[in-house]
N, C-alpha and C. Protein backbone atom coordinates (compact mmCIF):
# COMPACT_ATOMS: atom_id res chain seq x y z
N UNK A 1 27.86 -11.93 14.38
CA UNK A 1 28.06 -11.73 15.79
C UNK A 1 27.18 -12.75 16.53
N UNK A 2 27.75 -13.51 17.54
CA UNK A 2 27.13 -14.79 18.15
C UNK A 2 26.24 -13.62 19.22
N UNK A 3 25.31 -14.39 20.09
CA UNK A 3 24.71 -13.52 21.03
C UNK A 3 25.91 -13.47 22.66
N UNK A 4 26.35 -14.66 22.68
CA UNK A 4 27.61 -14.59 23.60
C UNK A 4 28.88 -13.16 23.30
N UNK A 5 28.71 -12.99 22.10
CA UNK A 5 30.17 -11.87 21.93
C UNK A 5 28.67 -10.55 21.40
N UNK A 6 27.80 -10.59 21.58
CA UNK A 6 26.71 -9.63 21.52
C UNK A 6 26.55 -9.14 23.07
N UNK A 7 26.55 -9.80 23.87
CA UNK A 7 26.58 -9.49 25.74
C UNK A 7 27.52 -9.07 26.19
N UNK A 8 28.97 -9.54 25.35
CA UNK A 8 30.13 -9.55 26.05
C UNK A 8 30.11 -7.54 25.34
N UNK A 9 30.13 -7.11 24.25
CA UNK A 9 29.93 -5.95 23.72
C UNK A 9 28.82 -5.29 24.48
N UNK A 10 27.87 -5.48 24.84
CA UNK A 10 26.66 -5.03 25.73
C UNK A 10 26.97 -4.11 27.11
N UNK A 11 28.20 -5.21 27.37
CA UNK A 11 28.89 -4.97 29.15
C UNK A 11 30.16 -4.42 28.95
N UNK A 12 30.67 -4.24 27.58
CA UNK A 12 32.08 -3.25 27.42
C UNK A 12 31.36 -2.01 26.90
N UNK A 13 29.95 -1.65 26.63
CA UNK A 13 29.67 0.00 26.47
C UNK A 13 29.56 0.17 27.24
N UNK A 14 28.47 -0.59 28.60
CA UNK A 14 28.31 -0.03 29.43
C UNK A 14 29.46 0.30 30.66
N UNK A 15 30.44 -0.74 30.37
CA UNK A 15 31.46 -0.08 31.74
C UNK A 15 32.41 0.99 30.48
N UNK A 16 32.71 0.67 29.40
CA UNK A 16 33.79 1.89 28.72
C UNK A 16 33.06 3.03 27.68
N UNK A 17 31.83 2.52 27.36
CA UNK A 17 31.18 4.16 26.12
C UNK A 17 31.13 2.88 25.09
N UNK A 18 30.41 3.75 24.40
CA UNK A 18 30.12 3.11 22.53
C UNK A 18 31.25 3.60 22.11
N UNK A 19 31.83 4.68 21.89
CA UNK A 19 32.82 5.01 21.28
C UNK A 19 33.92 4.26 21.49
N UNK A 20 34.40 3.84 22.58
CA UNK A 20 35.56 3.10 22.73
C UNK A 20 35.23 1.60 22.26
N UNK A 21 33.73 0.65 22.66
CA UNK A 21 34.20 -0.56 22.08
C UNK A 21 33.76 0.16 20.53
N UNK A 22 33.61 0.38 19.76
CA UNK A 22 33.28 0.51 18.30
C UNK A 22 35.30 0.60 17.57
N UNK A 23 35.53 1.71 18.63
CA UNK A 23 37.27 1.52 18.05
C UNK A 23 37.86 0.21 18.59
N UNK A 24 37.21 -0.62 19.24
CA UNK A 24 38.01 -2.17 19.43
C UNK A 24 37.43 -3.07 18.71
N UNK A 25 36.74 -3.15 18.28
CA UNK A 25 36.00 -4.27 17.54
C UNK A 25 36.00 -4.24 15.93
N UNK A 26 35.68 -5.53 15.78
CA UNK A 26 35.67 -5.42 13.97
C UNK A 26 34.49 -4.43 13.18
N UNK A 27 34.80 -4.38 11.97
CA UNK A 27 34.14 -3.53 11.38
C UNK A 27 32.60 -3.87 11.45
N UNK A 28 32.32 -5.07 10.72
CA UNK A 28 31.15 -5.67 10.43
C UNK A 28 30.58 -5.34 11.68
N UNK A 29 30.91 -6.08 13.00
CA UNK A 29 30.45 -5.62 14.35
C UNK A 29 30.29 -4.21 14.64
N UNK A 30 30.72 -3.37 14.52
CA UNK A 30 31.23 -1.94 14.82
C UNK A 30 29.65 -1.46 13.86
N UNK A 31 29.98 -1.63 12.90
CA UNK A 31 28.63 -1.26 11.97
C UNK A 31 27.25 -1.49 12.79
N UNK A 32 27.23 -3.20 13.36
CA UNK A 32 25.85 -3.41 13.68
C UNK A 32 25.54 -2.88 15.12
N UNK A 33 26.50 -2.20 15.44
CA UNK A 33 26.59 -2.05 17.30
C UNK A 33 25.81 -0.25 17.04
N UNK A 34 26.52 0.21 15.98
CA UNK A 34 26.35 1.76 15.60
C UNK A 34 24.74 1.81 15.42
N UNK A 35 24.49 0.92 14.27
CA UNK A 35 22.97 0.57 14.20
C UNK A 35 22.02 -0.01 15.22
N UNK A 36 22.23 -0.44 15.96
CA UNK A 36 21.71 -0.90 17.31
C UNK A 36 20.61 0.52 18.00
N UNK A 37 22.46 0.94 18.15
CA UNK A 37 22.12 2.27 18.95
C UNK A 37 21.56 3.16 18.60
N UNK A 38 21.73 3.61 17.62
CA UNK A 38 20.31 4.45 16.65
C UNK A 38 19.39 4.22 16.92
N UNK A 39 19.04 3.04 16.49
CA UNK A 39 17.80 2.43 16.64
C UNK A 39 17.30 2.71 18.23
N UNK A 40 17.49 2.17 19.33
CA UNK A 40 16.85 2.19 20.75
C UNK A 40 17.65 3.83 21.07
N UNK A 41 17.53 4.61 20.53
CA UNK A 41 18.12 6.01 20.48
C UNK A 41 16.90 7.13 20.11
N UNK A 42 15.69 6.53 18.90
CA UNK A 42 15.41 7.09 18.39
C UNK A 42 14.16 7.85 19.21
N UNK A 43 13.21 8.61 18.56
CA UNK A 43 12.23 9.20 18.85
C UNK A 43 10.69 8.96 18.54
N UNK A 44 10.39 8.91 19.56
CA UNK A 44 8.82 7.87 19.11
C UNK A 44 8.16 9.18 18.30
N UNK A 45 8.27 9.23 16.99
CA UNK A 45 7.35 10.57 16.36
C UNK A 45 5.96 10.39 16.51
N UNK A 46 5.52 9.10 16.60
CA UNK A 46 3.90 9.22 16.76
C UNK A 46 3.60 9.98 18.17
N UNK A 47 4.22 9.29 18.74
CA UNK A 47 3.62 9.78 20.97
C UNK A 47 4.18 11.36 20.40
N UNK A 48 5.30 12.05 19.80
CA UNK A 48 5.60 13.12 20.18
C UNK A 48 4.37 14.17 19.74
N UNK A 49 4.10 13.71 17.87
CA UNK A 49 2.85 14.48 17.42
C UNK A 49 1.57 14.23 18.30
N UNK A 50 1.44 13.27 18.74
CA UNK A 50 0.10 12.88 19.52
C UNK A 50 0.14 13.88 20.61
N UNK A 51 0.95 14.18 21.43
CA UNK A 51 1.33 15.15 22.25
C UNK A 51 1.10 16.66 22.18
N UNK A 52 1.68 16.65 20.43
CA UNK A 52 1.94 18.06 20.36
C UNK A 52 0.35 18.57 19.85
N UNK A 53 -0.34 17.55 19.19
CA UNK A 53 -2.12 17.45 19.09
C UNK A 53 -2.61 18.10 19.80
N UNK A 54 -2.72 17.20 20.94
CA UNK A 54 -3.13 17.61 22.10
C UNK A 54 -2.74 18.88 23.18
N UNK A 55 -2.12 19.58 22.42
CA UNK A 55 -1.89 20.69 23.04
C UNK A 55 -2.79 21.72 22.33
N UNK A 56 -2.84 23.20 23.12
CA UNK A 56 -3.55 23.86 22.47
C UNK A 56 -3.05 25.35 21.60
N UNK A 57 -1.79 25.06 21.89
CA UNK A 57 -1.21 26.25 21.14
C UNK A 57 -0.86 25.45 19.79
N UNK A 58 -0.98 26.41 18.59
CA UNK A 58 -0.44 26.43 17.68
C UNK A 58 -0.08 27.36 16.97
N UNK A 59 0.88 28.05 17.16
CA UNK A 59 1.48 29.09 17.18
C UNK A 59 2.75 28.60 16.07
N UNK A 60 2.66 29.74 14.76
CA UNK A 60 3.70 29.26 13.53
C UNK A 60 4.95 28.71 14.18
N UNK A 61 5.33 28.62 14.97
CA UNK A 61 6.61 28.06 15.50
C UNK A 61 6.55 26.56 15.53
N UNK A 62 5.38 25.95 16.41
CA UNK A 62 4.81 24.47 16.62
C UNK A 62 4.25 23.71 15.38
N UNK A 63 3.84 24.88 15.02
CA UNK A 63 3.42 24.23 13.26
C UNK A 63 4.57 24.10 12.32
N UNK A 64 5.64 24.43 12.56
CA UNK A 64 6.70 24.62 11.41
C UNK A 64 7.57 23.36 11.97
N UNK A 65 7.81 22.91 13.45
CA UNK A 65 7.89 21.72 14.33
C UNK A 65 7.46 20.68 14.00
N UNK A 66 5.92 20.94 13.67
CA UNK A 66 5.40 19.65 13.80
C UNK A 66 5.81 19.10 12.36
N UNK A 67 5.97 19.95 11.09
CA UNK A 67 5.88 19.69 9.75
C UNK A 67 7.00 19.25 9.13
N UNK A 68 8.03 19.94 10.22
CA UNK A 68 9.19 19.56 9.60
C UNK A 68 10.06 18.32 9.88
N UNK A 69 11.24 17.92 9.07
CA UNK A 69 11.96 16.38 9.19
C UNK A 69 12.76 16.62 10.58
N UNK A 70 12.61 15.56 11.22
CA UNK A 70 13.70 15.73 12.32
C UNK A 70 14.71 14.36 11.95
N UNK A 71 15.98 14.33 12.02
CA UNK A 71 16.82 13.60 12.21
C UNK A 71 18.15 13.92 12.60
């Protein structure tokens, strides 16, 4: 994917959804667009535990939170 047809995909999610350009585009593309978005999607786990640190409850609920996989 050139960065010219990387912008031009950039400005067809934002005026039509991910879902629609992913069903117009090629696979290979479609793949790296899916992965993109994951990625700047995800969840900063450090700031969230740092957060949840700094709080003062820990109550088995927050502890079973903090321990467990999120994805």
């Amino acid at each position: 994917m050139t960065k010219s047809e990387y912008l031009a995909y950039r400005r067809s999610i934002k005026d039509n959804g991910l879902r629609y350009v992913l069903s117009h585009c090629s696979k290979p593309d479609s793949y790296t667009l899916a992965k993109l978005d994951i990625l700047a999607n995800m969840v900063d786990l450090l700031a969230w535990r740092v957060k949840w640190i700094n709080q003062s409850d820990t109550t088995k609920k927050n502890v079973i939170k903090l321990t467990s996989i999120i994805l």
